[in-house]
C-alpha atoms as a PDB file:
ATOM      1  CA  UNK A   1     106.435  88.196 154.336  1.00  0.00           C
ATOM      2  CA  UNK A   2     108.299  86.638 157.232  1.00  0.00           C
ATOM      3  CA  UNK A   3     110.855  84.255 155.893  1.00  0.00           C
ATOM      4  CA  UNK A   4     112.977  82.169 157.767  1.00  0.00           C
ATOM      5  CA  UNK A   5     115.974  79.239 157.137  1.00  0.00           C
ATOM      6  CA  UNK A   6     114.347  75.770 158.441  1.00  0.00           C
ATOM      7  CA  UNK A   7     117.988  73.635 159.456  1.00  0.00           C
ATOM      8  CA  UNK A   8     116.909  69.810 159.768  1.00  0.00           C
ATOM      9  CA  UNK A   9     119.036  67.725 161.773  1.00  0.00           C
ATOM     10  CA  UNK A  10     122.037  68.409 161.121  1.00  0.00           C
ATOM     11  CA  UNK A  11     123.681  66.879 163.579  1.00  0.00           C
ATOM     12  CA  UNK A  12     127.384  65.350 164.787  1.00  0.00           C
ATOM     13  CA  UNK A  13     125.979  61.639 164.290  1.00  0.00           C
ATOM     14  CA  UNK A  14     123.927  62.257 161.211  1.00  0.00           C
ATOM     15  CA  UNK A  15     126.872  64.144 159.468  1.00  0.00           C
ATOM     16  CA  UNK A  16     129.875  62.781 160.485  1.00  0.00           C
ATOM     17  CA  UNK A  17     131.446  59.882 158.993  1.00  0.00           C
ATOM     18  CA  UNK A  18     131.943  58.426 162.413  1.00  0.00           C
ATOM     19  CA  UNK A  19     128.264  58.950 163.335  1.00  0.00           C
ATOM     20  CA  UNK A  20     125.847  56.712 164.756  1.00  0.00           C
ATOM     21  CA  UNK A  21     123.609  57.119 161.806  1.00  0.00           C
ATOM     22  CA  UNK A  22     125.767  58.854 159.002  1.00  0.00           C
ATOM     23  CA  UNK A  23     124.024  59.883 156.002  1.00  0.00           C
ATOM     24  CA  UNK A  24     126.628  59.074 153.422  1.00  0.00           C
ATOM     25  CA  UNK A  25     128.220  62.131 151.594  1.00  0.00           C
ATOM     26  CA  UNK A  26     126.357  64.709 154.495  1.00  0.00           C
ATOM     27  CA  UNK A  27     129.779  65.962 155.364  1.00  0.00           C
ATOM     28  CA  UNK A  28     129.296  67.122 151.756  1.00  0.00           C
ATOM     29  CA  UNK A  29     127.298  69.823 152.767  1.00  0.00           C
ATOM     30  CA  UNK A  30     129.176  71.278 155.288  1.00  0.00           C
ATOM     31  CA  UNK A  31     130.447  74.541 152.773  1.00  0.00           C
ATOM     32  CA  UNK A  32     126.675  74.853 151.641  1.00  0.00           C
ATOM     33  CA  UNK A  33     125.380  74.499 155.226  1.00  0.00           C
ATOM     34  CA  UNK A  34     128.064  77.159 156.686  1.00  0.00           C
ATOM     35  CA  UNK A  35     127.091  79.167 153.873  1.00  0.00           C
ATOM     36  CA  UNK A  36     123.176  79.465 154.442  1.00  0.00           C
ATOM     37  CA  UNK A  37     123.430  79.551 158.035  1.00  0.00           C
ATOM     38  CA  UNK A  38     125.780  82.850 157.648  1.00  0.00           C
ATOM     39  CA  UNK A  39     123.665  84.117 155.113  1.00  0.00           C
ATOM     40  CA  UNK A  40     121.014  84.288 157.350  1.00  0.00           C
ATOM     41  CA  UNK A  41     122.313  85.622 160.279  1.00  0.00           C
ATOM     42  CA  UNK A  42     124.319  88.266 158.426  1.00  0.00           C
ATOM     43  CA  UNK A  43     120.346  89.375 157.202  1.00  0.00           C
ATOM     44  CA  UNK A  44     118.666  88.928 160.338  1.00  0.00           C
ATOM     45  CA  UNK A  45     117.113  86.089 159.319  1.00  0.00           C
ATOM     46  CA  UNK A  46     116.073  83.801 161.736  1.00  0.00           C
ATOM     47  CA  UNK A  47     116.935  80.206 161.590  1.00  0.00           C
ATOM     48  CA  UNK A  48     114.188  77.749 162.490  1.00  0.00           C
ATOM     49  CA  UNK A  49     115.452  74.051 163.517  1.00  0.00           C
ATOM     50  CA  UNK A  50     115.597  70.639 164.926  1.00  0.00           C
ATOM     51  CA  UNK A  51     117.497  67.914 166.485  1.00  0.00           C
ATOM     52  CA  UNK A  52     117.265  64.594 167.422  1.00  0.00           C
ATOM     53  CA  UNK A  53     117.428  64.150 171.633  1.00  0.00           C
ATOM     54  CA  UNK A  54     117.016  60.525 172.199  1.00  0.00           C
ATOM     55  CA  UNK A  55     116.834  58.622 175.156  1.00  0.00           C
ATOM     56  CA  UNK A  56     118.049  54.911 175.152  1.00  0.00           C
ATOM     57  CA  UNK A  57     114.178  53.869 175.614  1.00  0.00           C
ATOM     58  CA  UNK A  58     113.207  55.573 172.575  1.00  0.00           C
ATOM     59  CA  UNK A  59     110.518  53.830 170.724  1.00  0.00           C
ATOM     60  CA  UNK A  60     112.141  55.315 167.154  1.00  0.00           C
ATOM     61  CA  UNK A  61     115.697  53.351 168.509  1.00  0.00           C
ATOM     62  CA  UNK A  62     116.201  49.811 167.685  1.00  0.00           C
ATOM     63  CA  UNK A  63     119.323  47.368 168.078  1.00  0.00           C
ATOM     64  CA  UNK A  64     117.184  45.385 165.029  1.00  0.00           C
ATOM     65  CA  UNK A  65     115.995  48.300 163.345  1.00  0.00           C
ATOM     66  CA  UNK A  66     114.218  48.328 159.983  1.00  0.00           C
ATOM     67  CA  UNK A  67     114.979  51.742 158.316  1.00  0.00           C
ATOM     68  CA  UNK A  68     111.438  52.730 158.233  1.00  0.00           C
ATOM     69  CA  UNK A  69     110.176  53.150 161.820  1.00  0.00           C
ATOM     70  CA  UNK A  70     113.658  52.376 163.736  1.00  0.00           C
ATOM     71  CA  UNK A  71     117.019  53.145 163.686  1.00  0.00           C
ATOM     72  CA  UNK A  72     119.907  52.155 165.372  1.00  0.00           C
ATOM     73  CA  UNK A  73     121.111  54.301 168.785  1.00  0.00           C
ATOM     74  CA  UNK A  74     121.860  57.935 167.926  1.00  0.00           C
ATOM     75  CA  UNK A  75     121.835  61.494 168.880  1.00  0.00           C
ATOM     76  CA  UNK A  76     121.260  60.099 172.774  1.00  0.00           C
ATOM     77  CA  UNK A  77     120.852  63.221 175.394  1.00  0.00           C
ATOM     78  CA  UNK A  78     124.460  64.761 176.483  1.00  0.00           C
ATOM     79  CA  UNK A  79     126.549  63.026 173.954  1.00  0.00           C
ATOM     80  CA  UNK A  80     129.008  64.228 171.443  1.00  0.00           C
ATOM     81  CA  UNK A  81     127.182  62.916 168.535  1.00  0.00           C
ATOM     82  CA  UNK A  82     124.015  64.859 169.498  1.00  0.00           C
ATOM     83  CA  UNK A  83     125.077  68.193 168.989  1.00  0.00           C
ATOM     84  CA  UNK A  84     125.118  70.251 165.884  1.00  0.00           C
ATOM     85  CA  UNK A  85     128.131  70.332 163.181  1.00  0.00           C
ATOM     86  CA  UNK A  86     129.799  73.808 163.807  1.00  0.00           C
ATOM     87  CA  UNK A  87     128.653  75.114 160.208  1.00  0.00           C
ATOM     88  CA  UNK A  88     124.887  75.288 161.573  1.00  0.00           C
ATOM     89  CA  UNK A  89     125.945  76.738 165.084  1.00  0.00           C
ATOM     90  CA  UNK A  90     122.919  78.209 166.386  1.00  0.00           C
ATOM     91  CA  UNK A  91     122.583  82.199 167.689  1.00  0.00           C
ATOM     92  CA  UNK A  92     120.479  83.220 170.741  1.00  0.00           C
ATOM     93  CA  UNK A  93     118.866  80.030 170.007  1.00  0.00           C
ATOM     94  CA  UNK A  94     115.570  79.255 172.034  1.00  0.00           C
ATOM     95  CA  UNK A  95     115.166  75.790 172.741  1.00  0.00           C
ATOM     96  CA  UNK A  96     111.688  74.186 172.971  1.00  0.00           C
ATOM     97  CA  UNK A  97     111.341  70.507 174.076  1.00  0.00           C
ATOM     98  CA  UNK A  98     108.309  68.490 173.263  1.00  0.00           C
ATOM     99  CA  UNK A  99     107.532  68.541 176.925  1.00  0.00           C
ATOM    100  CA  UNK A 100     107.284  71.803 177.410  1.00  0.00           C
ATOM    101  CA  UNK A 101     103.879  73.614 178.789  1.00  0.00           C
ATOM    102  CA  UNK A 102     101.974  74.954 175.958  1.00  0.00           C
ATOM    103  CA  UNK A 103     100.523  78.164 178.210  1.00  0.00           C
ATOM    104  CA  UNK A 104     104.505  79.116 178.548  1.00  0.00           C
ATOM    105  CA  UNK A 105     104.830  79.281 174.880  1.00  0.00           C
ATOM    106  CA  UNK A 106     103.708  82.673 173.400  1.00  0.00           C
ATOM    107  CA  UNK A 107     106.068  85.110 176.232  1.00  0.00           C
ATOM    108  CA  UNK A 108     109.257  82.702 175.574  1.00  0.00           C
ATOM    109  CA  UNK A 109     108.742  83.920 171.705  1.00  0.00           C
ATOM    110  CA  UNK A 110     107.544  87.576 172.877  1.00  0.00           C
ATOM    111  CA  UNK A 111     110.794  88.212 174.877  1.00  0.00           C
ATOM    112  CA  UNK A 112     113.070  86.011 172.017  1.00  0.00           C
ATOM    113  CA  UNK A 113     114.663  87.475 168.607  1.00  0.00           C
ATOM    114  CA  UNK A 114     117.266  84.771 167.832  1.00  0.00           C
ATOM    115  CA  UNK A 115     116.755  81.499 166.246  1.00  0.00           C
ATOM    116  CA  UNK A 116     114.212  78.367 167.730  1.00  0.00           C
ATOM    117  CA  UNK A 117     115.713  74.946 167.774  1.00  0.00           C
ATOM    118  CA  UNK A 118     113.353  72.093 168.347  1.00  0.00           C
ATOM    119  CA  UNK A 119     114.172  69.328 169.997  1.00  0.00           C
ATOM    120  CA  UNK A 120     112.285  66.133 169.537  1.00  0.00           C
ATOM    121  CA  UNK A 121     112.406  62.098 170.099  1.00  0.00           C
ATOM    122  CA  UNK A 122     110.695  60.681 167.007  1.00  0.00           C
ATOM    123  CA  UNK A 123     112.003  61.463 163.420  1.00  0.00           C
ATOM    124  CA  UNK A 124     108.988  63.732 162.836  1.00  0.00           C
ATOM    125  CA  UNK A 125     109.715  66.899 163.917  1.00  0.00           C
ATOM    126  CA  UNK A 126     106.056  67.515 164.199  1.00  0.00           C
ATOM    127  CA  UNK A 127     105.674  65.256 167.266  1.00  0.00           C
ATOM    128  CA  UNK A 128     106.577  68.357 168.736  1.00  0.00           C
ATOM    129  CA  UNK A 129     103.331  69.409 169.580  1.00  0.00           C
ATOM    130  CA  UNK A 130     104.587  73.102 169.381  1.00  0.00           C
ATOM    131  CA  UNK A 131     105.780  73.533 166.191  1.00  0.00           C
ATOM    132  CA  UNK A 132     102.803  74.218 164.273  1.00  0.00           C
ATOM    133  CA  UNK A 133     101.992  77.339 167.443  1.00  0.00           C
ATOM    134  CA  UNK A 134     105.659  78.710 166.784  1.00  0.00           C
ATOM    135  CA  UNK A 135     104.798  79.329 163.019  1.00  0.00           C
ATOM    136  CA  UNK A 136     101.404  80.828 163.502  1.00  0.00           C
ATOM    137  CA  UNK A 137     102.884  82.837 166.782  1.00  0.00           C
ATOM    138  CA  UNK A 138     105.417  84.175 164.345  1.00  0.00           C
ATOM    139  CA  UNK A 139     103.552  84.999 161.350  1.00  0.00           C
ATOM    140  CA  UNK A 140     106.008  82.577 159.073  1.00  0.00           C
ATOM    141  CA  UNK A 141     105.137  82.439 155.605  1.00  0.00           C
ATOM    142  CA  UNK A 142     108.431  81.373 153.844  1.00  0.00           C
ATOM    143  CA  UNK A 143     110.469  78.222 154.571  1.00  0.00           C
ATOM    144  CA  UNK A 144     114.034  77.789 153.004  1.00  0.00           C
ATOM    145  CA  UNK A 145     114.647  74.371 154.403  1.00  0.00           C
ATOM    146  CA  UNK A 146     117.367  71.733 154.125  1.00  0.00           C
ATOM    147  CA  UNK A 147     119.222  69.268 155.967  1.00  0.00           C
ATOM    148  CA  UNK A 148     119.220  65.493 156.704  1.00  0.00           C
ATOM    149  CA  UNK A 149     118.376  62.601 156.120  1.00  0.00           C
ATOM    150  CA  UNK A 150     115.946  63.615 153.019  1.00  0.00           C
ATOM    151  CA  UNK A 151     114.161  60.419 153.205  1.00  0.00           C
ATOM    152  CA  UNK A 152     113.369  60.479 156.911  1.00  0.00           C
ATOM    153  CA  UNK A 153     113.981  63.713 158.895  1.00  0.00           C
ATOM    154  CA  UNK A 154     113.654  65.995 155.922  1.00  0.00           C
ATOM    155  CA  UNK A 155     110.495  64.087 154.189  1.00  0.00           C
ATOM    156  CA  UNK A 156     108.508  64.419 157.447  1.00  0.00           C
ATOM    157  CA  UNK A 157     109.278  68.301 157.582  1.00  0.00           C
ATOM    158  CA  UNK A 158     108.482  68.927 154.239  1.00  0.00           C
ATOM    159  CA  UNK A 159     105.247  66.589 154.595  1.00  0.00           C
ATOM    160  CA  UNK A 160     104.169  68.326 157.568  1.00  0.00           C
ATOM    161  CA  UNK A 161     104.650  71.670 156.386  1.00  0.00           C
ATOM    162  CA  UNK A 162     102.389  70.665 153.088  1.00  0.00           C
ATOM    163  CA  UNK A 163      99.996  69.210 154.906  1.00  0.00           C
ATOM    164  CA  UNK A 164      99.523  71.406 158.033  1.00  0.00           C
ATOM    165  CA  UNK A 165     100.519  74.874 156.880  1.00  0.00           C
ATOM    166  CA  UNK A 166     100.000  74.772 153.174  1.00  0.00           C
ATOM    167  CA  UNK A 167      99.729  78.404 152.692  1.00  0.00           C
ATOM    168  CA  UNK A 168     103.537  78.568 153.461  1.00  0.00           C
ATOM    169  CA  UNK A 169     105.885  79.199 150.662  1.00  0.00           C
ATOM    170  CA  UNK A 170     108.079  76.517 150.824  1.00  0.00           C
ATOM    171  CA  UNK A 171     111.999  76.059 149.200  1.00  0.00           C
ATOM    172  CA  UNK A 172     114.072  73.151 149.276  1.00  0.00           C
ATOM    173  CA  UNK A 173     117.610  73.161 148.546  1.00  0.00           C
ATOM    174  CA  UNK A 174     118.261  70.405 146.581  1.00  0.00           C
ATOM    175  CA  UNK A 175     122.310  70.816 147.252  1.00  0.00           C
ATOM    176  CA  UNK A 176     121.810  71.081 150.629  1.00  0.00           C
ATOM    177  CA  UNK A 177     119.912  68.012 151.694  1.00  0.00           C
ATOM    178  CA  UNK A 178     121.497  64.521 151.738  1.00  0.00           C
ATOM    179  CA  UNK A 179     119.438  60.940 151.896  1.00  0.00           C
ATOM    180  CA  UNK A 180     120.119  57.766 153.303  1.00  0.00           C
ATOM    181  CA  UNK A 181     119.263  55.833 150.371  1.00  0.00           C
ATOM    182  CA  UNK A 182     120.041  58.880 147.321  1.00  0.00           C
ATOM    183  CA  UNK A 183     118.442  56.446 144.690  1.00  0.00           C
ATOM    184  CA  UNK A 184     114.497  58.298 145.670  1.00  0.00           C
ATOM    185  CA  UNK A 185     116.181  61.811 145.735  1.00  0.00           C
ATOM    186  CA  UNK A 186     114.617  62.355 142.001  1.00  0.00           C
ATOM    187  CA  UNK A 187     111.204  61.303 143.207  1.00  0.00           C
ATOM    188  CA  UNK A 188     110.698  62.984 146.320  1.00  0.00           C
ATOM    189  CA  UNK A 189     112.385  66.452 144.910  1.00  0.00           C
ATOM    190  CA  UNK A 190     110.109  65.853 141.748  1.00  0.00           C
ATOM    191  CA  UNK A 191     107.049  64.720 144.004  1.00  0.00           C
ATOM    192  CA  UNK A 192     107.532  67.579 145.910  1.00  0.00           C
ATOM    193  CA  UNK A 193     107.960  70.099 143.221  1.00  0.00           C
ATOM    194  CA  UNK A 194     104.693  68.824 141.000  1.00  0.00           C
ATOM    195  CA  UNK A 195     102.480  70.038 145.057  1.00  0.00           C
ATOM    196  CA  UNK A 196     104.220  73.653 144.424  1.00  0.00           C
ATOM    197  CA  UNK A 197     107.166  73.165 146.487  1.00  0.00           C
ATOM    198  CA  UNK A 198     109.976  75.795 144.550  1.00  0.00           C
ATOM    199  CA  UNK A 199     113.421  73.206 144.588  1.00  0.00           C
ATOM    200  CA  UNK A 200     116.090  75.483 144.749  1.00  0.00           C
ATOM    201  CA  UNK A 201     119.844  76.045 145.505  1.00  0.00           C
ATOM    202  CA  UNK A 202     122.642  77.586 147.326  1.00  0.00           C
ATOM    203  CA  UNK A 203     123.598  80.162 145.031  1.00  0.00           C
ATOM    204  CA  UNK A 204     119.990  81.277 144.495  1.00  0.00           C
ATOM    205  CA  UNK A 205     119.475  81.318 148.105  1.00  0.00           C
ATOM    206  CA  UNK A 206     122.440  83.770 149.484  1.00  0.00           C
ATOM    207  CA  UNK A 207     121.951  86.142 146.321  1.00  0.00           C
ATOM    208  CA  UNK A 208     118.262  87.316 147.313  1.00  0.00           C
ATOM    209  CA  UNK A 209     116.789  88.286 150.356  1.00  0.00           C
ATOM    210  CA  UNK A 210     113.100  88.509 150.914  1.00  0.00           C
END
């Protein structure tokens, strides 16, 4: 079983109260975050994850944006509020931009041992055409995931995952994830849970290793 930590977005101007696009209470998370992140490198772990690279012509960004499709101007290319909180620093990490040629893909993971982030331009991390070659290429077959926003960034992960690689175990942890609008948390953990999804927590999490 190849398990590996799944770190969604969790970014300066997602988690920050100053952010672009805060997710109200994310800074929350940070102890549960730093926790998880140095679980799993302290058990050689690796940490699978993504980030939001925008560029201003982004068809996700919106100065009138409706909260469903678009969003205001965040996480743009070479700014502050793109990077990642310190708590979910990233080790050895291999980057892998949606652009990237797919014939490249299998020696950059041969010759790599540290953690994969993802970069991507659309909410879904999945419009990263190489994320579903990175889990076969690596024989994943259990996802401890968490991060933000649960609604957006975090629904599409989990939805993808269901729907694309359903033989994956898959763990959310339900004190590590943060929404935009908290008032569907109950339904989307509870949807989630009822399609075999295990909702889990911190403390579970860094007492077991798989």
């Amino acid at each position: 079983m190849t398990r590996v930590f799944w770190d969604v977005d969790t970014q300066v101007d997602f988690m920050s109260p100053d952010g672009k696009l805060y997710v109200p209470g994310a800074e929350n998370l940070a102890e549960n975050l730093s926790r998880l992140t140095d679980f799993a490198h302290a058990n050689g772990i690796r940490i699978v994850a993504s980030s939001d690279n925008h560029d201003p012509d982004d068809a996700e960004l919106s100065d009138a944006p409706d909260f469903r499709d678009t969003f205001p101007p965040h996480c743009l290319r070479g700014t502050p509020g793109q990077t990642r909180i310190p708590e979910t620093a990233l080790k050895d990490s291999l980057l892998i931009e949606p652009e990237d040629a797919a014939e490249n893909l299998p020696a950059k993971l041969a010759d790599h041992a540290g953690d994969i982030l993802f970069h991507k331009h659309w909410f879904d991390v999945f419009t990263n055409p190489h994320v579903s070659p990175v889990i076969e290429a690596l024989n994943i077959t259990d996802v401890v995931l968490y991060g933000v926003a649960l609604d957006v960034c975090v629904a599409c992960a989990v939805e993808g995952l269901l729907q694309r690689h359903p033989e994956l175990a898959l763990n959310v942890v339900e004190d590590a994830v943060r929404g935009i609008d908290e008032d569907g948390r109950d339904a989307l953990l509870g949807g989630w849970q009822a399609r075999g999804v295990t909702i889990t927590n911190t403390d579970t999490i860094t007492r077991t290793q798989r």
